[in-house]
C-alpha atoms as a PDB file:
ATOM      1  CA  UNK A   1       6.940 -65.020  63.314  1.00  0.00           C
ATOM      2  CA  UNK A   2       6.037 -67.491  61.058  1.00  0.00           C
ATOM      3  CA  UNK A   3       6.774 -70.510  63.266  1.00  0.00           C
ATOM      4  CA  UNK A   4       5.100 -69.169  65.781  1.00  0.00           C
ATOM      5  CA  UNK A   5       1.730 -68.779  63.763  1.00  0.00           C
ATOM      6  CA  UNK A   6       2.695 -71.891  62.423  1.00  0.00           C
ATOM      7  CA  UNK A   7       2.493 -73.603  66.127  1.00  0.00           C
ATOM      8  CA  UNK A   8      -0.529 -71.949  66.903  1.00  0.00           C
ATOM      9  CA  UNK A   9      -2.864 -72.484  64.275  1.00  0.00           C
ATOM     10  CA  UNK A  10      -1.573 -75.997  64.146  1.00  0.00           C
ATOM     11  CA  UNK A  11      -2.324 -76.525  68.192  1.00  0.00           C
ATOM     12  CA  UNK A  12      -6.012 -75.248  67.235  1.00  0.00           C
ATOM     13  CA  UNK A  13      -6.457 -77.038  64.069  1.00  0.00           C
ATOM     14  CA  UNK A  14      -5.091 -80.362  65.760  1.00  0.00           C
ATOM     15  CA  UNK A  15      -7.276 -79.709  68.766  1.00  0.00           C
ATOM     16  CA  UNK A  16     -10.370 -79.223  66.623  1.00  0.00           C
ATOM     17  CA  UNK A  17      -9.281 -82.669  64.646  1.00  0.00           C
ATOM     18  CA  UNK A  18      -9.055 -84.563  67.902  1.00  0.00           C
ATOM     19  CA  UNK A  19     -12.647 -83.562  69.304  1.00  0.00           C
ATOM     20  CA  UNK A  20     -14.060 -84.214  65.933  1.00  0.00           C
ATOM     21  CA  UNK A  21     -13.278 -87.792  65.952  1.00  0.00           C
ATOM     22  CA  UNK A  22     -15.283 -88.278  68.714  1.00  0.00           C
ATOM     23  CA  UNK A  23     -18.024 -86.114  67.642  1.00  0.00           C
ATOM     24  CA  UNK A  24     -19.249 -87.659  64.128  1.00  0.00           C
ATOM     25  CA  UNK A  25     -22.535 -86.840  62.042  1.00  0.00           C
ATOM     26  CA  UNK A  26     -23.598 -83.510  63.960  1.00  0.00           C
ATOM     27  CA  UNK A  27     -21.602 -80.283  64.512  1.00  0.00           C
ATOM     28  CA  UNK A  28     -18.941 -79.690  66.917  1.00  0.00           C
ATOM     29  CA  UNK A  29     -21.466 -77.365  69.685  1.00  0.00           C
ATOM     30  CA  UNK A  30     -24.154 -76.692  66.456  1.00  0.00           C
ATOM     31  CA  UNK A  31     -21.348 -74.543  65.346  1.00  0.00           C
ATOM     32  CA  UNK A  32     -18.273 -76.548  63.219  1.00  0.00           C
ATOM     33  CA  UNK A  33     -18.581 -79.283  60.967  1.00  0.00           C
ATOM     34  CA  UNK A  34     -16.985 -82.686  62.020  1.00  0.00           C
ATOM     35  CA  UNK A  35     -17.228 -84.804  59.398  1.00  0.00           C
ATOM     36  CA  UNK A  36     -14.615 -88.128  59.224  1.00  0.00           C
ATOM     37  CA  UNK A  37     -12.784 -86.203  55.562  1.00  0.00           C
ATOM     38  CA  UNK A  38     -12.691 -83.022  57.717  1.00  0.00           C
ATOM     39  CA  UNK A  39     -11.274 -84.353  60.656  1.00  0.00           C
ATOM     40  CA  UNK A  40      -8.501 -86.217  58.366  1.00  0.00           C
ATOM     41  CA  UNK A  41      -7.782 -83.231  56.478  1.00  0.00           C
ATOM     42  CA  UNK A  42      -7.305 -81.281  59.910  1.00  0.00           C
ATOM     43  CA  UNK A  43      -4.920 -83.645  60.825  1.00  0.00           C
ATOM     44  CA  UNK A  44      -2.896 -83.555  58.089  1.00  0.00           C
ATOM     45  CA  UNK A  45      -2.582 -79.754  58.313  1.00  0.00           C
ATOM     46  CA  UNK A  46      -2.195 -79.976  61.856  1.00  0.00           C
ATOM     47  CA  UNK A  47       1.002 -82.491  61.582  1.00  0.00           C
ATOM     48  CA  UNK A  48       2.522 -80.233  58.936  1.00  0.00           C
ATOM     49  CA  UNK A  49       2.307 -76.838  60.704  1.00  0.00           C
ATOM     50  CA  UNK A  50       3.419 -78.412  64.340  1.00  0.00           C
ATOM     51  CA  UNK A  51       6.224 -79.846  62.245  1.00  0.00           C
ATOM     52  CA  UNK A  52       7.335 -76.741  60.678  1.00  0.00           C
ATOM     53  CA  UNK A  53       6.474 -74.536  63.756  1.00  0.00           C
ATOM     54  CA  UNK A  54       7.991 -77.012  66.646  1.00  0.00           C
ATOM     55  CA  UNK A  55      10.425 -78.826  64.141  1.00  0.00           C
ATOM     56  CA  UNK A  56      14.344 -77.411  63.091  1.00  0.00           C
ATOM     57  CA  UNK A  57      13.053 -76.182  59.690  1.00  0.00           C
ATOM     58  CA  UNK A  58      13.558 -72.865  57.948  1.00  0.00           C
ATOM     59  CA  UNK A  59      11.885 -69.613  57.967  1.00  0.00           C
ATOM     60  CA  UNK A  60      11.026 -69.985  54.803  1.00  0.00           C
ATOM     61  CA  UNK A  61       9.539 -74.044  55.106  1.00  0.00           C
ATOM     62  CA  UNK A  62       7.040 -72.431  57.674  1.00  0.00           C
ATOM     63  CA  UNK A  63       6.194 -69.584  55.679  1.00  0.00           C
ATOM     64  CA  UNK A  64       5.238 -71.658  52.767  1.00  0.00           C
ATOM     65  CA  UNK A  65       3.555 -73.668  54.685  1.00  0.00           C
ATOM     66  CA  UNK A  66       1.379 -71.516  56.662  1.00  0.00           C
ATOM     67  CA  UNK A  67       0.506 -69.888  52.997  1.00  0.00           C
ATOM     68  CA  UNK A  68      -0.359 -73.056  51.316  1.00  0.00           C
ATOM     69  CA  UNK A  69      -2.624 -73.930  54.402  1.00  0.00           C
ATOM     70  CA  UNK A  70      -4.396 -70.063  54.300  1.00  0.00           C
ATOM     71  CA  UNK A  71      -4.782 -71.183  50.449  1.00  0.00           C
ATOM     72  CA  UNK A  72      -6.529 -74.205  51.243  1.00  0.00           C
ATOM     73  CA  UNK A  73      -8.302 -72.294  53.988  1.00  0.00           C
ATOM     74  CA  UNK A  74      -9.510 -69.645  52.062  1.00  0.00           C
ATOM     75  CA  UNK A  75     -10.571 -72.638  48.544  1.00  0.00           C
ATOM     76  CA  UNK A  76     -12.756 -74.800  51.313  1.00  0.00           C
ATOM     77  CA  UNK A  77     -14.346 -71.311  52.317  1.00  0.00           C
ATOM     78  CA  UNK A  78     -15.246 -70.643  48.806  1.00  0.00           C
ATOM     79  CA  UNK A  79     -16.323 -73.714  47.605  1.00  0.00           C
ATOM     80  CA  UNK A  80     -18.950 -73.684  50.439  1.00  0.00           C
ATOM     81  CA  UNK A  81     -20.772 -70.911  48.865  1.00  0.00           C
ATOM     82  CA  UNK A  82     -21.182 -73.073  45.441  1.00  0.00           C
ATOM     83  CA  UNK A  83     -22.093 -76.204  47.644  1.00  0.00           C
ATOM     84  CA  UNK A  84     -22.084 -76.434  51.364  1.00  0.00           C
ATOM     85  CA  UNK A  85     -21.775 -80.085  51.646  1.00  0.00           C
ATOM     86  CA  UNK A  86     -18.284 -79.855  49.459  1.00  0.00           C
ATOM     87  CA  UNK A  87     -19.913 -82.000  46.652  1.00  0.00           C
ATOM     88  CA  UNK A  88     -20.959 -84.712  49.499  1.00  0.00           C
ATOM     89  CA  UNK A  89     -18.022 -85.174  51.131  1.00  0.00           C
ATOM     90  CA  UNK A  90     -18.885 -83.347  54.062  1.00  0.00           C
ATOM     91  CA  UNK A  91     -22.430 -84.758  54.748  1.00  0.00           C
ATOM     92  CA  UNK A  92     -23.142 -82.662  57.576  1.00  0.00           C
ATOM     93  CA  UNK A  93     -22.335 -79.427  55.360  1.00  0.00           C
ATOM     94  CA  UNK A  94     -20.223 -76.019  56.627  1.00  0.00           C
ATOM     95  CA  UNK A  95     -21.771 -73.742  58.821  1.00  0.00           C
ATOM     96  CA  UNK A  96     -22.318 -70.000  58.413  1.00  0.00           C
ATOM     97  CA  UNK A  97     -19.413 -70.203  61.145  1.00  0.00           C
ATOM     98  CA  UNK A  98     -17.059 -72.664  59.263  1.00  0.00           C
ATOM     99  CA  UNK A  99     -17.287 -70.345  56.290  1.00  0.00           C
ATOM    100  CA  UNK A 100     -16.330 -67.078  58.605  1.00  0.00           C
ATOM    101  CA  UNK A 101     -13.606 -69.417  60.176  1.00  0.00           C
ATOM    102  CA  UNK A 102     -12.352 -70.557  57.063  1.00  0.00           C
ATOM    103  CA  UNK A 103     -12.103 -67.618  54.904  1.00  0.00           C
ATOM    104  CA  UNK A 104     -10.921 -65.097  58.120  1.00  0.00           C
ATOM    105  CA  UNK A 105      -8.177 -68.000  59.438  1.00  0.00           C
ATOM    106  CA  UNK A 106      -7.050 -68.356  55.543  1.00  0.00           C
ATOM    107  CA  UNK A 107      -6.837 -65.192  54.245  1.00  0.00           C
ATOM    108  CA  UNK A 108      -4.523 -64.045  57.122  1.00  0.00           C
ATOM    109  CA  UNK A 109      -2.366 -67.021  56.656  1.00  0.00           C
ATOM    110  CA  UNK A 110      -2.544 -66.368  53.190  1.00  0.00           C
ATOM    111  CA  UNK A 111      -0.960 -62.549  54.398  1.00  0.00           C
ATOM    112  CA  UNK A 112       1.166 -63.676  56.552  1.00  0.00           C
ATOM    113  CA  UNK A 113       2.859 -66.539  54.865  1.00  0.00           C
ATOM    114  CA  UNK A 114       3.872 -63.593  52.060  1.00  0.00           C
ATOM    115  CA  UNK A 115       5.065 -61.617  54.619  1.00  0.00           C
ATOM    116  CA  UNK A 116       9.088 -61.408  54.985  1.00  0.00           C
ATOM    117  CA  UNK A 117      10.547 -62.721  57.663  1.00  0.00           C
ATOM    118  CA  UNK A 118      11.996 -59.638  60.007  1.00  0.00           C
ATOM    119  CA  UNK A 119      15.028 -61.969  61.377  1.00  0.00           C
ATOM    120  CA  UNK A 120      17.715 -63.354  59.116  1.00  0.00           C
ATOM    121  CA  UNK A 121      17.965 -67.281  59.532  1.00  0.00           C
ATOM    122  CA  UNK A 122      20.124 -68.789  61.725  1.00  0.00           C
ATOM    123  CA  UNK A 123      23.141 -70.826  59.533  1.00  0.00           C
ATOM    124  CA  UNK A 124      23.958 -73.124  62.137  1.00  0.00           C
ATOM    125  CA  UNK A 125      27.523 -71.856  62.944  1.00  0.00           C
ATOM    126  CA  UNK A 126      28.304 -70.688  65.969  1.00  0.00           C
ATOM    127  CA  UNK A 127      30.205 -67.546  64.936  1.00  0.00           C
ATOM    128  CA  UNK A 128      29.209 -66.202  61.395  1.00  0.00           C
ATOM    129  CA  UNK A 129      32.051 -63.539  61.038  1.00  0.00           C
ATOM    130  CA  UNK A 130      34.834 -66.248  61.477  1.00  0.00           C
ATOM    131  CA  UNK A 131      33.961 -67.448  57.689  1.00  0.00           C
END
């Protein structure tokens, strides 16, 4: 499970990384901030969670990874209410919308990166009773 959210927030967060280096200085559709740190930062996160959900890593690689990104998720959200413009690196400040985004999409990483995994992980060898 936690590849799979893994692959999928990392699909959205590089897709919304990819527009926003085309889109600089306003909001992406007067909704999501685009600034040139953001867009970085979304790549960054974006390359680690497609490489832990697409890559041959463990369970527990894209579990803390998906929980470290909800962490960061969740700070950004935060730190929006004591300055929106993230102490002027993001120029263009977050959005009412951002924040939501943010603190919704890192909180339940944040859940689901503590949750257990529900299927051992695979060893590698092709028939684990012969050992």
């Amino acid at each position: 499970m936690h590849k799979l959210v893994a692959k999928i927030l990392g699909v959205i967060v590089a897709a919304l990384a990819i527009v926003g280096f085309f889109i600089e200085g306003t909001h992406l559709f007067g909704l999501m901030n685009v600034d040139i740190a953001l867009d970085i930062t979304r790549t960054v996160v974006a390359l680690a969670l497609l490489y832990v959900g697409f890559g041959r890593v463990s369970d527990s690689a894209a579990r803390l990874v998906v929980a470290i990104v909800g962490g960061m998720y969740v700070v950004m959200g935060l730190v929006t209410f004591i300055d929106p413009t993230h102490f002027g690196i993001l120029p263009t400040g977050f959005t009412g919308f951002d924040v939501g985004f943010h603190l919704t999409v890192g909180a339940a990483a944040v859940v689901i990166g503590f949750m257990p995994n529900r299927t051992p992980e695979r060893t590698g060898r092709l028939n684990p009773r012969a050992a």
